[in-house]
Protein backbone atom coordinates (compact mmCIF):
# COMPACT_ATOMS: atom_id res chain seq x y z
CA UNK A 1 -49.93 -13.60 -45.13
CA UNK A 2 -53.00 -14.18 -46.78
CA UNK A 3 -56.63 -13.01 -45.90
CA UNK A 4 -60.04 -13.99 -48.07
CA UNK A 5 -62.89 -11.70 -48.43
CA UNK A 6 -66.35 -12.59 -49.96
CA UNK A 7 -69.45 -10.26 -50.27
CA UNK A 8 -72.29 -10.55 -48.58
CA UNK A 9 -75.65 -8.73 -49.23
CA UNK A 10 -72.69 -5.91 -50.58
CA UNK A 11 -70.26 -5.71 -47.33
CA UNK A 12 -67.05 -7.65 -47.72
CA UNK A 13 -66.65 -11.05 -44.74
CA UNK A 14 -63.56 -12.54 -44.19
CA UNK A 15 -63.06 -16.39 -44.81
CA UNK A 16 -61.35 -18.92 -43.39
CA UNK A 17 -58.03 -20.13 -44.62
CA UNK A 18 -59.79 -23.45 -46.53
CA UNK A 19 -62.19 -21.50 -48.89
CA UNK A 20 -59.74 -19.82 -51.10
CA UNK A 21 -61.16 -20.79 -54.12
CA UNK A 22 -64.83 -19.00 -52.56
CA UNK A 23 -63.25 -15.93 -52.40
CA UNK A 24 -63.86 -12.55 -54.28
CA UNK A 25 -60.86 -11.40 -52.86
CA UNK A 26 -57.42 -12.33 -51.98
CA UNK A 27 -55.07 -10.33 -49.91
CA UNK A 28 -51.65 -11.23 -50.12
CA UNK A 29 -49.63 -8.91 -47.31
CA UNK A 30 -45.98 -9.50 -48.22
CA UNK A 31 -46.55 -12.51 -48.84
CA UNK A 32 -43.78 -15.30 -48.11
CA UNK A 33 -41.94 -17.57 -51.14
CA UNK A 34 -44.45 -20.36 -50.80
CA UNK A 35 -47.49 -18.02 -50.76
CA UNK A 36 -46.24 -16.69 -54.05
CA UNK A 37 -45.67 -20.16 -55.32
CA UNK A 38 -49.28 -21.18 -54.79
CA UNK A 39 -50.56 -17.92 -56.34
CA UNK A 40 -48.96 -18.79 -59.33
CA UNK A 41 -49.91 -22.41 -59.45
CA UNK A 42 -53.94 -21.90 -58.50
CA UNK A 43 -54.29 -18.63 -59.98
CA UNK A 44 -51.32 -18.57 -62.63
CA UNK A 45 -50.01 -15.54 -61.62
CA UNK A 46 -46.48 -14.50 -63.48
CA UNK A 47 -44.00 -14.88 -60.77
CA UNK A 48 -42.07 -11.87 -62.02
CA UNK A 49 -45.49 -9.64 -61.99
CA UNK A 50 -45.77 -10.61 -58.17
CA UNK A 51 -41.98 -9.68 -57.47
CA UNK A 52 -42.63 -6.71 -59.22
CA UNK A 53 -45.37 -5.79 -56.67
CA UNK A 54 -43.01 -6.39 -53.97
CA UNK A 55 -40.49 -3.97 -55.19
CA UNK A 56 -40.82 -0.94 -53.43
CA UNK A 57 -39.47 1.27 -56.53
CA UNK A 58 -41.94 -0.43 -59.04
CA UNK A 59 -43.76 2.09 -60.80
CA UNK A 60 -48.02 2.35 -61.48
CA UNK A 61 -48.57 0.37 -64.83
CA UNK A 62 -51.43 -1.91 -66.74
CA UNK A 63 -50.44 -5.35 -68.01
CA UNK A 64 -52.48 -7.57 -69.74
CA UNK A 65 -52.44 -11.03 -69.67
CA UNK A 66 -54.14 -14.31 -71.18
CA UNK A 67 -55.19 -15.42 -67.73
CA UNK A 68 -55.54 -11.50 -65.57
CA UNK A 69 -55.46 -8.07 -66.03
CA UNK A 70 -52.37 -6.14 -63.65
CA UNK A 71 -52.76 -2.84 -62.45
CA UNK A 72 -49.85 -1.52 -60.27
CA UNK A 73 -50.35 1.92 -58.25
CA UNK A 74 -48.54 4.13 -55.84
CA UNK A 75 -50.00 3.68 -52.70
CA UNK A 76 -49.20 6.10 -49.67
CA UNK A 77 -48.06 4.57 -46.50
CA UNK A 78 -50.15 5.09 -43.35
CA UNK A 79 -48.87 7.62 -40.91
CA UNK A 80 -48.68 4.74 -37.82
CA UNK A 81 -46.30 2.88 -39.85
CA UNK A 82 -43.95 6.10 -41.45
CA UNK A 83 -44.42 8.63 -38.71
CA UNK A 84 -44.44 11.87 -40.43
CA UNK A 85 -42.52 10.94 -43.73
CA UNK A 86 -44.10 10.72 -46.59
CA UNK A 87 -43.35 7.51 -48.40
CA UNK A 88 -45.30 5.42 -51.14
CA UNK A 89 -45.50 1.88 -51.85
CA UNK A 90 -46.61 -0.37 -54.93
CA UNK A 91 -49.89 -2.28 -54.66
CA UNK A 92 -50.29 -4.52 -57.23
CA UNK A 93 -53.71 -5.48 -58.07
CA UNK A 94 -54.68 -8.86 -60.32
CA UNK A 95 -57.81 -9.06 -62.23
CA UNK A 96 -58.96 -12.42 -62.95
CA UNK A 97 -62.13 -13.98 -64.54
CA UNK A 98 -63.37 -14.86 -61.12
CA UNK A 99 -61.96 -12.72 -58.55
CA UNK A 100 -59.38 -9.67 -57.25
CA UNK A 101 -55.92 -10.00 -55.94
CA UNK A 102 -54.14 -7.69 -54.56
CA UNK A 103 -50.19 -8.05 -53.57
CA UNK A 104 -48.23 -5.49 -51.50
CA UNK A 105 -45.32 -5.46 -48.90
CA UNK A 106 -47.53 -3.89 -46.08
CA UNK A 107 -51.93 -3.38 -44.66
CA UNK A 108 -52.30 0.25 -45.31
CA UNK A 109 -56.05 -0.56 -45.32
CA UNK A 110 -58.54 -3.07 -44.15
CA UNK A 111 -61.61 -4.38 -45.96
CA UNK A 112 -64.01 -2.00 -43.40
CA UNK A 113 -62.16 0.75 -45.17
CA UNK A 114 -63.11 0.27 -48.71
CA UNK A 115 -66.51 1.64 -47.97
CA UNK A 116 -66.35 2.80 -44.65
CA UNK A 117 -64.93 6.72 -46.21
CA UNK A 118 -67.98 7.96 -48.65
CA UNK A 119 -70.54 9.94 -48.27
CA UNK A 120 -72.97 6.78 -49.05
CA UNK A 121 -72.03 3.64 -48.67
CA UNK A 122 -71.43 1.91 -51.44
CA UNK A 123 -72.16 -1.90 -52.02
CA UNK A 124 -69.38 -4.20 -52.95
CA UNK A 125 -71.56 -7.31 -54.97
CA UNK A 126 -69.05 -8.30 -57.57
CA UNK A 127 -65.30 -8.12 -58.86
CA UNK A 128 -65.20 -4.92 -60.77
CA UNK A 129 -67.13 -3.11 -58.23
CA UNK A 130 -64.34 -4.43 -55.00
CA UNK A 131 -61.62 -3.22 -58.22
CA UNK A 132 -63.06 0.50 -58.27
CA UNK A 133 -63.35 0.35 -54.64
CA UNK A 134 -59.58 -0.72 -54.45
CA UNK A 135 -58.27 2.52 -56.65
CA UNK A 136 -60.93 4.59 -54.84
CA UNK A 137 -59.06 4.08 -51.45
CA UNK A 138 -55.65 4.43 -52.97
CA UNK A 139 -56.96 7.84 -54.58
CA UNK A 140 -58.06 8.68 -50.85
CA UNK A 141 -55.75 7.55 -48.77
CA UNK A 142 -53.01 10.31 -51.02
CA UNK A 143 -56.28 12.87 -51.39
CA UNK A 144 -56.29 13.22 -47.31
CA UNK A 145 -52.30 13.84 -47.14
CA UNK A 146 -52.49 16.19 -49.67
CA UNK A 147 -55.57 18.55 -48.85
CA UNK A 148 -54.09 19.64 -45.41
CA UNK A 149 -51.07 20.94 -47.00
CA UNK A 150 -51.98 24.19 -48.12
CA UNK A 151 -52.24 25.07 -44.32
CA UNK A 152 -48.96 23.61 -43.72
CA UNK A 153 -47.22 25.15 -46.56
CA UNK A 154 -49.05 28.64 -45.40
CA UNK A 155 -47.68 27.93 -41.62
CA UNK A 156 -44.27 27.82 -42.81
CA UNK A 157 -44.13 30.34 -45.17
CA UNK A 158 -44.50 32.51 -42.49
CA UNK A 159 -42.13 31.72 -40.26
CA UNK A 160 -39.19 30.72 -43.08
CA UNK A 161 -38.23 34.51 -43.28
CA UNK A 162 -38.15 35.04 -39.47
CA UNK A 163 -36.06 34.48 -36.70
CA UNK A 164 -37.51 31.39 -35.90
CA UNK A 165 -36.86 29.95 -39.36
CA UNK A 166 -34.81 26.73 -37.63
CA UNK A 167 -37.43 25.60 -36.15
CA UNK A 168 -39.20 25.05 -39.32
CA UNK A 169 -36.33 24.20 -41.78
CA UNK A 170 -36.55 20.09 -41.74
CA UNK A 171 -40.07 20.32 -41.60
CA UNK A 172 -39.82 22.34 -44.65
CA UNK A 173 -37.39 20.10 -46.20
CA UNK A 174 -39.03 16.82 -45.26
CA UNK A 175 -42.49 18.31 -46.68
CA UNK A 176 -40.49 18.84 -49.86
CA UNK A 177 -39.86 15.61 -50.30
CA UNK A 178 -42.32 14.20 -50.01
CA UNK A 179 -44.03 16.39 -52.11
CA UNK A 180 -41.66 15.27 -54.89
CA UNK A 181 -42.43 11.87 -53.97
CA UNK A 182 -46.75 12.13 -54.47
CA UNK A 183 -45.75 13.96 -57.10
CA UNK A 184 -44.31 11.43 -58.99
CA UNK A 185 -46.34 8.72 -57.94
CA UNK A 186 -49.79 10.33 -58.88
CA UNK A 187 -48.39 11.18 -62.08
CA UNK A 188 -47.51 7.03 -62.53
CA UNK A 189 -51.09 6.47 -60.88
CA UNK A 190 -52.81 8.83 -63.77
CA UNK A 191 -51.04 7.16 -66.54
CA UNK A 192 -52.01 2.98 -65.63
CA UNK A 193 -55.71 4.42 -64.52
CA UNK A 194 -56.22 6.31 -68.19
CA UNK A 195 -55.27 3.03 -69.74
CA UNK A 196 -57.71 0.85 -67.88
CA UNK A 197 -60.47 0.41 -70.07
CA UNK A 198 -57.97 -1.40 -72.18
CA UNK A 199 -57.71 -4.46 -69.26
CA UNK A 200 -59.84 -7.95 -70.67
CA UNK A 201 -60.97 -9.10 -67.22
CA UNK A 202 -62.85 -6.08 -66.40
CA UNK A 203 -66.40 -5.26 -67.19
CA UNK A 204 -67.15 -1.43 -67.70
CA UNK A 205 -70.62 -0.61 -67.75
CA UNK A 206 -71.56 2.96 -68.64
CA UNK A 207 -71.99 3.85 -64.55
CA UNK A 208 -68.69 2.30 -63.79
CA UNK A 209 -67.07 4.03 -66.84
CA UNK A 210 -68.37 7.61 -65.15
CA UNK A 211 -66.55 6.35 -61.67
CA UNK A 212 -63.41 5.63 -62.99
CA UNK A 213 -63.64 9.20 -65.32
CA UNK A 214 -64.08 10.90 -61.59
CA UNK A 215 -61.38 8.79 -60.47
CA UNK A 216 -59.24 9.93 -62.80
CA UNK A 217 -59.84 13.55 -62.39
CA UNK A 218 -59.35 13.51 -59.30
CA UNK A 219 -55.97 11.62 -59.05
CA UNK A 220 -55.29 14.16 -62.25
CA UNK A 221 -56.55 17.07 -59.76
CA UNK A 222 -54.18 15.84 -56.94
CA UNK A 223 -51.72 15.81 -59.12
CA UNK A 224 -51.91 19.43 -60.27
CA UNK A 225 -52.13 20.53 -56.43
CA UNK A 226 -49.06 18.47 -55.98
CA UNK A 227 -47.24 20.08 -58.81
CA UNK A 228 -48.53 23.58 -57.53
CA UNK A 229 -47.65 23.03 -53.65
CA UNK A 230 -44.01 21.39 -54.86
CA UNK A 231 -43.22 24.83 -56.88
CA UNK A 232 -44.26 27.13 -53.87
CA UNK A 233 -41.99 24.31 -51.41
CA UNK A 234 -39.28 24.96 -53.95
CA UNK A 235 -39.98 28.94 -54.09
CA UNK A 236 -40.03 29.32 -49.88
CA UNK A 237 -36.58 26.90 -49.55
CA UNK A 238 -34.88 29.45 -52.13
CA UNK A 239 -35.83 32.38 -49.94
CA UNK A 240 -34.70 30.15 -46.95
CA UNK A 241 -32.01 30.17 -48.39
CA UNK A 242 -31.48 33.64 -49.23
CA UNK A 243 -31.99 34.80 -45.80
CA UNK A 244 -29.18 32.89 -44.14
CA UNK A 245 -26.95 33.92 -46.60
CA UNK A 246 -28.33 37.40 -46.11
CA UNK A 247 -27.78 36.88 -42.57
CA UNK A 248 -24.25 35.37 -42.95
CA UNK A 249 -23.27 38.67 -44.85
CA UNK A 250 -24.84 40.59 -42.23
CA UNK A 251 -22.80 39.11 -39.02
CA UNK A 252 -19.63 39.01 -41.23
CA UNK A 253 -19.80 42.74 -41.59
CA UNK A 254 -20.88 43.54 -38.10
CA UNK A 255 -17.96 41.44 -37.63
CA UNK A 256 -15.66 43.29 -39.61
CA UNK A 257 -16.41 46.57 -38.55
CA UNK A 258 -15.88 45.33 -34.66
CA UNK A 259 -12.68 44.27 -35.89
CA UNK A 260 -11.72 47.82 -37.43
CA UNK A 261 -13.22 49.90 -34.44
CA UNK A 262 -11.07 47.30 -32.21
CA UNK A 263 -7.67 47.96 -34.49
CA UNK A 264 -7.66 52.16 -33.65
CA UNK A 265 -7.28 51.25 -29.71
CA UNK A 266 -4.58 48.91 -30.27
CA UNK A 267 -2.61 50.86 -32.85
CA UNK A 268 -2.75 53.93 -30.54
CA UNK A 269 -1.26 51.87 -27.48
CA UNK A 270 1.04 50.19 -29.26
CA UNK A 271 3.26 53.73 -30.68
CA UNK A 272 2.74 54.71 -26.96
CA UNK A 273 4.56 51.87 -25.71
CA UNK A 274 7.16 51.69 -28.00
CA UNK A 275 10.80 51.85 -26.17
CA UNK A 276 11.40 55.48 -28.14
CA UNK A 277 10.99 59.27 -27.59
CA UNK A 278 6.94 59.91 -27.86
CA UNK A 279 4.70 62.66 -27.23
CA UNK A 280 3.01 63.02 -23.43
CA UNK A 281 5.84 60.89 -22.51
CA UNK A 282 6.60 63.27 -19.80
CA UNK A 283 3.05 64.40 -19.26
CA UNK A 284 1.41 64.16 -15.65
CA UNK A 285 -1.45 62.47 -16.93
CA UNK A 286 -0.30 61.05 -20.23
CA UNK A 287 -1.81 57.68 -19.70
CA UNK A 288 -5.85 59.33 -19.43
CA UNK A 289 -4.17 61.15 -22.49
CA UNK A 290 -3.70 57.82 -24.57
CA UNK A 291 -6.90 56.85 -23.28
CA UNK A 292 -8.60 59.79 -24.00
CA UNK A 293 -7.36 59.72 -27.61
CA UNK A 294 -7.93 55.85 -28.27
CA UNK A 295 -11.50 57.02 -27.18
CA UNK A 296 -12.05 59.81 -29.18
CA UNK A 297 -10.62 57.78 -32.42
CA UNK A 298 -13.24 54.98 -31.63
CA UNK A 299 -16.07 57.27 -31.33
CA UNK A 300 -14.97 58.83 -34.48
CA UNK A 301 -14.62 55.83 -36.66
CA UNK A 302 -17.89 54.61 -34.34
CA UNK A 303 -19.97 57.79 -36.00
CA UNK A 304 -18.67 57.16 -39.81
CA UNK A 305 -19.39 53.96 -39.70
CA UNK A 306 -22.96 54.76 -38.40
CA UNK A 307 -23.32 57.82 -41.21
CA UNK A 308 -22.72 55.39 -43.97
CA UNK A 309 -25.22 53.11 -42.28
CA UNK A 310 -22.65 49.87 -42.41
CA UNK A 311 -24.17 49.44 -38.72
């Protein structure tokens, strides 16, 4: 599916199907084999560059070619398509001479959103300015999965060493993931954006220079949160897992010492009812006897047990 964009007086207007050539943008959304066909003939787009985009394990890179500049980054998924996973995607994005093209397998954003999410808004008047805008919202849309997480991480932290640790273990889990996944990608992301001011087709004055430094920092930032918040993940699932095997050992030997409390009781009744000559055999009361002495051996063992502090 294609859509066109074009500025006007600095806000982005979709086109109609007929003025491709008019636009300042091009939005390929997984686009079918005769979409790609006619990017590559108009636009001369390297078939195997826009395959690449459509891969969903392609990595964040910068390519330079005769006719466009490439830059490939990690974009995050939105939550209405993934749910509560954390999954990334490539978006590839072509700089030409006259225009921006991006190609990716799904809309994680819409051209409202490219300005819609600053502080001022900013004014989209030519190609390099909609290509900043483009790694801006990328940078974002990870920025606002990732901030929230230190009160996530802190929410389970608590309750991993508690009884209600179950509750909280695939949450735990899944955030670790995907931790390792933004982890990975923003380091991929930081790499192709440090090596843009190498690309032919795109103009860097000095103002645009200082946006993509920020931008740069900040995925660079992100990443080091990342890193930080995937060591602590990997720090709480070892204690996790600590505590049920602390647990395990602790039913096992409850378990055990049941078992050896239980054994006196059944040892005692089984020499009285052996088919030979025993003590109290002739006794008036010999079975409260037995009893008495099954009872007493229990509460013995019962009170060693409890001395050594085994229960």
């Amino acid at each position: 599916m294609f859509k066109f964009y074009h500025p006007e007086e600095g806000e982005l207007k979709e086109l109609g199907p007929s003025r491709i050539r008019d636009a300042l943008w091009i939005d390929a959304i997984a686009p079918s084999p005769d979409e790609v066909e006619l990017l590559h003939r108009e636009f001369g787009l390297d078939l195997q560059d826009v395959a690449d985009c459509l891969d969903p394990n392609e990595r964040a890179r910068v390519e330079s070619e005769e006719a466009y500049d490439l830059l490939v980054l990690r974009n995050l998924l939105s939550e209405e398509r993934n749910g509560d996973r954390i999954e990334t995607m490539p978006t590839g994005l072509f700089l030409t001479k006259d225009r921006i093209i991006t190609v990716r397998i799904g809309s994680t954003f819409t051209h409202q959103d490219l300005t819609s999410e600053t502080k001022r808004r900013l004014r989209v008047d030519t190609k390099d300015d909609l290509f900043i805008a483009l790694i801006r919202k990328v940078n974002r849309d990870i920025e606002r999965k990732v901030r929230p997480m230190e009160r996530t991480i802190s929410g389970i932290q608590e309750k991993i060493l508690s009884p209600k640790r179950q509750n909280v273990a695939s949450s735990a889990f899944a955030l670790s993931n995907g931790l390792i996944l933004l982890n990975t990608a923003l380091l991929s992301n930081l790499n192709a954006i440090s090596m843009l001011p190498r690309a032919k087709h795109l103009n860097l004055t000095k103002e645009r220079l200082d946006t993509l430094e920020d931008l740069e920092n900040d995925v660079a930032q992100l990443y080091e949160m990342t890193t930080i918040y995937r060591e602590i993940m990997s720090n709480i699932l070892n204690a996790y897992e600590s505590a049920i095997a602390n647990s395990l050992s602790t039913v096992m030997k409850t378990l055990t010492t049941i078992s050896l409390i239980l054994i006196l009781p059944m040892m005692i009744a089984s020499w009285f009812s052996m088919n030979v000559g025993l003590p109290f055999e002739d006794a008036e009361h010999a079975f409260w006897i037995v009893i008495i002495i099954s009872a007493t051996a229990v509460a013995a063992l019962w009170a060693f047990f409890r001395w050594k502090q085994i229960l």
